[in-house]
N, C-alpha and C. Protein backbone atom coordinates (compact mmCIF):
# COMPACT_ATOMS: atom_id res chain seq x y z
N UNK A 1 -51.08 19.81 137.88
CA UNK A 1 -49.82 19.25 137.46
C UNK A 1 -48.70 20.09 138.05
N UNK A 2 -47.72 18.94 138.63
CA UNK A 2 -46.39 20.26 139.29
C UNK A 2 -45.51 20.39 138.42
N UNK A 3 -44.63 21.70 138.36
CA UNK A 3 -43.63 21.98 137.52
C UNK A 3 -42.88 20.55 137.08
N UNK A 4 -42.88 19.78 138.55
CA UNK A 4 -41.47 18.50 138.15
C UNK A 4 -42.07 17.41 137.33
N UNK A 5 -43.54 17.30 137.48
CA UNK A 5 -43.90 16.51 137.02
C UNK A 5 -43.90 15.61 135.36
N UNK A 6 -43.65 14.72 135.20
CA UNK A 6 -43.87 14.31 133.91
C UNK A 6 -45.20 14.27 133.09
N UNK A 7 -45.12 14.63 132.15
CA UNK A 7 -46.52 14.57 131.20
C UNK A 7 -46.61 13.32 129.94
N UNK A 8 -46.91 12.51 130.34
CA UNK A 8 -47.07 11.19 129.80
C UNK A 8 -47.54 11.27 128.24
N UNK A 9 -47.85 10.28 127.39
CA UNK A 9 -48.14 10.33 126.06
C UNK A 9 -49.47 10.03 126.57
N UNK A 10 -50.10 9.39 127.62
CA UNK A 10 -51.30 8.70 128.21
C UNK A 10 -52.07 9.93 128.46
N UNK A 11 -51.64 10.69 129.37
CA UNK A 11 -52.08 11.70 129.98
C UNK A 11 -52.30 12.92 128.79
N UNK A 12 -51.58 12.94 128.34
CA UNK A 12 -52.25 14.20 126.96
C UNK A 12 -53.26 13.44 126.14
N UNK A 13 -53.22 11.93 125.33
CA UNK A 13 -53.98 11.37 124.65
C UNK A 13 -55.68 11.36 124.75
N UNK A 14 -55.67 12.10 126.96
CA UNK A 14 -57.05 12.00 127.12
C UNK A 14 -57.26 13.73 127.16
N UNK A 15 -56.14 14.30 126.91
CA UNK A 15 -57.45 15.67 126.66
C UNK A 15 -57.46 16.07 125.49
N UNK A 16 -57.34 15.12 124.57
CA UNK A 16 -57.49 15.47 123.05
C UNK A 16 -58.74 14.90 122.54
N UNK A 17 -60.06 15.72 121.83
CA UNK A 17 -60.84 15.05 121.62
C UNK A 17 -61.43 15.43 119.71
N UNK A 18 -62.12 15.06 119.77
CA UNK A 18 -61.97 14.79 117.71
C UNK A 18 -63.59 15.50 117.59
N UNK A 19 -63.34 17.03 116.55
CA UNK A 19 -64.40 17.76 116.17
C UNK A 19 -64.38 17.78 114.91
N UNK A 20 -65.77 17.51 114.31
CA UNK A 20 -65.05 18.04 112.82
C UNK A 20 -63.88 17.42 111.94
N UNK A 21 -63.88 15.88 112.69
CA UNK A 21 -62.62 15.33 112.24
C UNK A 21 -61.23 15.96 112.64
N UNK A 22 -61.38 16.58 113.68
CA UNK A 22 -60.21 17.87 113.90
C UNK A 22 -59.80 17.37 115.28
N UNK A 23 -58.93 16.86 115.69
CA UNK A 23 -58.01 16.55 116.89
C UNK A 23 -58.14 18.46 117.54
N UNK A 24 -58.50 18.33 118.98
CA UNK A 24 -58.69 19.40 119.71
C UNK A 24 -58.29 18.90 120.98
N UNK A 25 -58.24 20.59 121.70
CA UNK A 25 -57.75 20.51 123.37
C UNK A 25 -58.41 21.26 123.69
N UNK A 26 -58.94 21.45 125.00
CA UNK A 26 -59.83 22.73 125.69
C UNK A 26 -58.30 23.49 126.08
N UNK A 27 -58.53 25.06 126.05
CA UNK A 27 -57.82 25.82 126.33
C UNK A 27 -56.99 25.63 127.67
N UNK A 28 -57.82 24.80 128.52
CA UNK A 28 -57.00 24.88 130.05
C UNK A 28 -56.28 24.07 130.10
N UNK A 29 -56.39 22.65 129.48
CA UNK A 29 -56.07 21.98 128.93
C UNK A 29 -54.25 21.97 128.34
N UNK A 30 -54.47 22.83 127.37
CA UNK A 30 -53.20 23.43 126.79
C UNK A 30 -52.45 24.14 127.48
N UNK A 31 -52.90 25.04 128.49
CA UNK A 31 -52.51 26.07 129.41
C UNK A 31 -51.56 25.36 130.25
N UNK A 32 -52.44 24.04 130.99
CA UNK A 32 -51.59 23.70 132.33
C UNK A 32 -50.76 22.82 131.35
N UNK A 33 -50.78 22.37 130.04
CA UNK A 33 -49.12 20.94 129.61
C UNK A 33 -47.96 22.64 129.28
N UNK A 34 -48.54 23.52 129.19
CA UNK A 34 -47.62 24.66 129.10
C UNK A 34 -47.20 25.24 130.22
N UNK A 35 -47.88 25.19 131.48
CA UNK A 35 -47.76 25.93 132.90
C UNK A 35 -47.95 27.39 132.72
N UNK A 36 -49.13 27.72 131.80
CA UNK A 36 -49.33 28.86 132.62
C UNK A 36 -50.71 28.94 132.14
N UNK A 37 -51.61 30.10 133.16
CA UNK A 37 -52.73 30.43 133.56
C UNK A 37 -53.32 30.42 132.01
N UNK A 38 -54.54 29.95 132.35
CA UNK A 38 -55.74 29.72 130.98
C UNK A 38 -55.78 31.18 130.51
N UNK A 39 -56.15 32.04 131.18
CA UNK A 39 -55.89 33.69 130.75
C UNK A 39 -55.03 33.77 130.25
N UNK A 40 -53.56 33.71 130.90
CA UNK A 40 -52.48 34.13 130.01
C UNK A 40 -52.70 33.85 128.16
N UNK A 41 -52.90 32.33 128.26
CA UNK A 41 -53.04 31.58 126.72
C UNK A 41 -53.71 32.81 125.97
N UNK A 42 -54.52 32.70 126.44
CA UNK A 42 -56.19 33.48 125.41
C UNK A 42 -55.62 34.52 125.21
N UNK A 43 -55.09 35.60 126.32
CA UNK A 43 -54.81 36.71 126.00
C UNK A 43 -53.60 36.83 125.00
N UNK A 44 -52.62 36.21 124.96
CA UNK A 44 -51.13 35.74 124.09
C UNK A 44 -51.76 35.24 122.27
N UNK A 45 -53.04 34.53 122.38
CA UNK A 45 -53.22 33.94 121.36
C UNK A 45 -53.87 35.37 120.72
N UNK A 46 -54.64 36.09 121.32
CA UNK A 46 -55.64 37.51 120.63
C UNK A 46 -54.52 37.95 120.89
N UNK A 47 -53.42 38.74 121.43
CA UNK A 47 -52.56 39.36 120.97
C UNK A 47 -51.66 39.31 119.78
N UNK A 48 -51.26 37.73 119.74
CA UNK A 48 -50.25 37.45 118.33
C UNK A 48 -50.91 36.83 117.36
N UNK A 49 -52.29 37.10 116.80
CA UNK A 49 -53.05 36.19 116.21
C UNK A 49 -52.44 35.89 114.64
N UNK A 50 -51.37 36.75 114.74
CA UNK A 50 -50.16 36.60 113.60
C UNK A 50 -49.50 35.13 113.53
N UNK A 51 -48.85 34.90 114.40
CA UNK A 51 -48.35 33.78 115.18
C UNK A 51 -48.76 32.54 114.92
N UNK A 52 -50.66 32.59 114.90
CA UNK A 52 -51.72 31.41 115.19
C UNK A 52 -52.05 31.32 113.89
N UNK A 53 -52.01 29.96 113.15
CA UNK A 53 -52.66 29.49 111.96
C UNK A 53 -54.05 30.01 112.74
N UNK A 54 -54.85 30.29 111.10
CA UNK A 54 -56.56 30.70 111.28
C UNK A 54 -57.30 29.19 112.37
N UNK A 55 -56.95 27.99 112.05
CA UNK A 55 -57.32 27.02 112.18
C UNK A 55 -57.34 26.52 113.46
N UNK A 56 -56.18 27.45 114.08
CA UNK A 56 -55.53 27.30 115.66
C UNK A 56 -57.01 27.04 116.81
N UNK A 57 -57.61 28.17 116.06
CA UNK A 57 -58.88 27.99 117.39
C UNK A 57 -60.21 27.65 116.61
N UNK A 58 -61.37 27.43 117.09
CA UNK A 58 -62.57 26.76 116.36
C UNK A 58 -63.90 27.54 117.26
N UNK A 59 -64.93 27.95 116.76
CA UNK A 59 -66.11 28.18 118.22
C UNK A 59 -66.87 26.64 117.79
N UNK A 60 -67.15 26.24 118.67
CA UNK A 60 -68.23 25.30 118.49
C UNK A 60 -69.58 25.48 118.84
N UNK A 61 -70.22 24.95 117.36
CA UNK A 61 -71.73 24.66 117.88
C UNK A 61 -72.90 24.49 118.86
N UNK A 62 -73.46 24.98 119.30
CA UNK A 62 -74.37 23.94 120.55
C UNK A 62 -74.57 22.82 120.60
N UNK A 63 -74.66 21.94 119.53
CA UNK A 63 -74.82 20.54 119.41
C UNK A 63 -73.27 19.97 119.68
N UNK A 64 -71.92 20.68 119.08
CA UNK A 64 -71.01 20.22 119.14
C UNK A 64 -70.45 20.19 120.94
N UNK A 65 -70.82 21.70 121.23
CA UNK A 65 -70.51 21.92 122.91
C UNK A 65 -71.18 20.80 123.52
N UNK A 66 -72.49 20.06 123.41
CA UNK A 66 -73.23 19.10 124.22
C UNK A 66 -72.52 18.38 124.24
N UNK A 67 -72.33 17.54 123.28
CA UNK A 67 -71.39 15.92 122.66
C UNK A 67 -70.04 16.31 123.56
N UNK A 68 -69.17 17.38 123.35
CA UNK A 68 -67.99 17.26 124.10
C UNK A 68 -68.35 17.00 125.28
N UNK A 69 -69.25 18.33 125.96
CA UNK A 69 -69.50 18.35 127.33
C UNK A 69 -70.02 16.99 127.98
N UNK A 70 -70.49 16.20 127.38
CA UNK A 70 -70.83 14.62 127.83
C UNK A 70 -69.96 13.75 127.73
N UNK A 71 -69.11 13.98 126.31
CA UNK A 71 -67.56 13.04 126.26
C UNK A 71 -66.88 13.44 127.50
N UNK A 72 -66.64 14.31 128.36
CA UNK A 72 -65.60 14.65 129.24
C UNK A 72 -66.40 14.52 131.01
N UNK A 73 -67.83 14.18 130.79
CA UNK A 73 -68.40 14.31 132.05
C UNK A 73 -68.16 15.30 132.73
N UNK A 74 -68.81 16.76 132.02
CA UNK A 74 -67.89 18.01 132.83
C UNK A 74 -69.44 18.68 133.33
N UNK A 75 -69.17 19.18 134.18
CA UNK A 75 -70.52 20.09 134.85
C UNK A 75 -70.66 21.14 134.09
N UNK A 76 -69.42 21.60 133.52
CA UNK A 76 -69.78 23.19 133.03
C UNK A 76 -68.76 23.31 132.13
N UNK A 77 -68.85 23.68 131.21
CA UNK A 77 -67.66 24.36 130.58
C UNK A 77 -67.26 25.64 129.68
N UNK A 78 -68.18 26.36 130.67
CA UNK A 78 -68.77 27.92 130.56
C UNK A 78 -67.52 28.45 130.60
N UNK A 79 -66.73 29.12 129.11
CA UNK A 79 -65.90 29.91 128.72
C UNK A 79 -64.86 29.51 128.41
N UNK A 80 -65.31 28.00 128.23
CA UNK A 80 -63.53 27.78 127.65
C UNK A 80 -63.63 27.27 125.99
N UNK A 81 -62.69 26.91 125.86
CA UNK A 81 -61.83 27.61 124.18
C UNK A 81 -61.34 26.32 123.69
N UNK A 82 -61.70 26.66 123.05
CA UNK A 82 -60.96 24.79 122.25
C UNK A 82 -59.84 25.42 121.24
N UNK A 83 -58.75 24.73 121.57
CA UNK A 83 -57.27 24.57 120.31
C UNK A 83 -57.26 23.61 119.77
């Protein structure tokens, strides 16, 4: 996504997906509608975890990681973070 670009109600609606009854985003996800690096996030979120409702982040399951990882048709999604 470029800085100028617009971010649609369409275009966010598909990287939101439902855990736990819980509306979620993968971390990179959140990173690029913010413009900056997936690192930056993670590291900002463990730094001010003051900042972050408890609820902010989630680990998921193995069964839960499968189901996403097939909802999104992703090859891998080795290390990323759900918000």
């Amino acid at each position: 996504m470029t800085e100028n670009s617009l971010i649609t109600q369409e275009y966010i609606k598909y990287k939101i997906y439902k855990i736990r009854d819980t509306q979620v985003m993968l971390d990179s996800d959140l990173a690029e509608l913010y413009g900056v690096p997936t690192k930056r996030l993670n590291e900002q979120v463990k730094r001010n975890k003051d900042r972050f409702p408890d609820d902010f982040r989630l680990q998921l399951t193995k069964k839960e990681f499968d189901i996403l990882k097939s909802q999104i048709v992703a090859t891998s999604l080795d290390g990323k973070k759900i918000f």
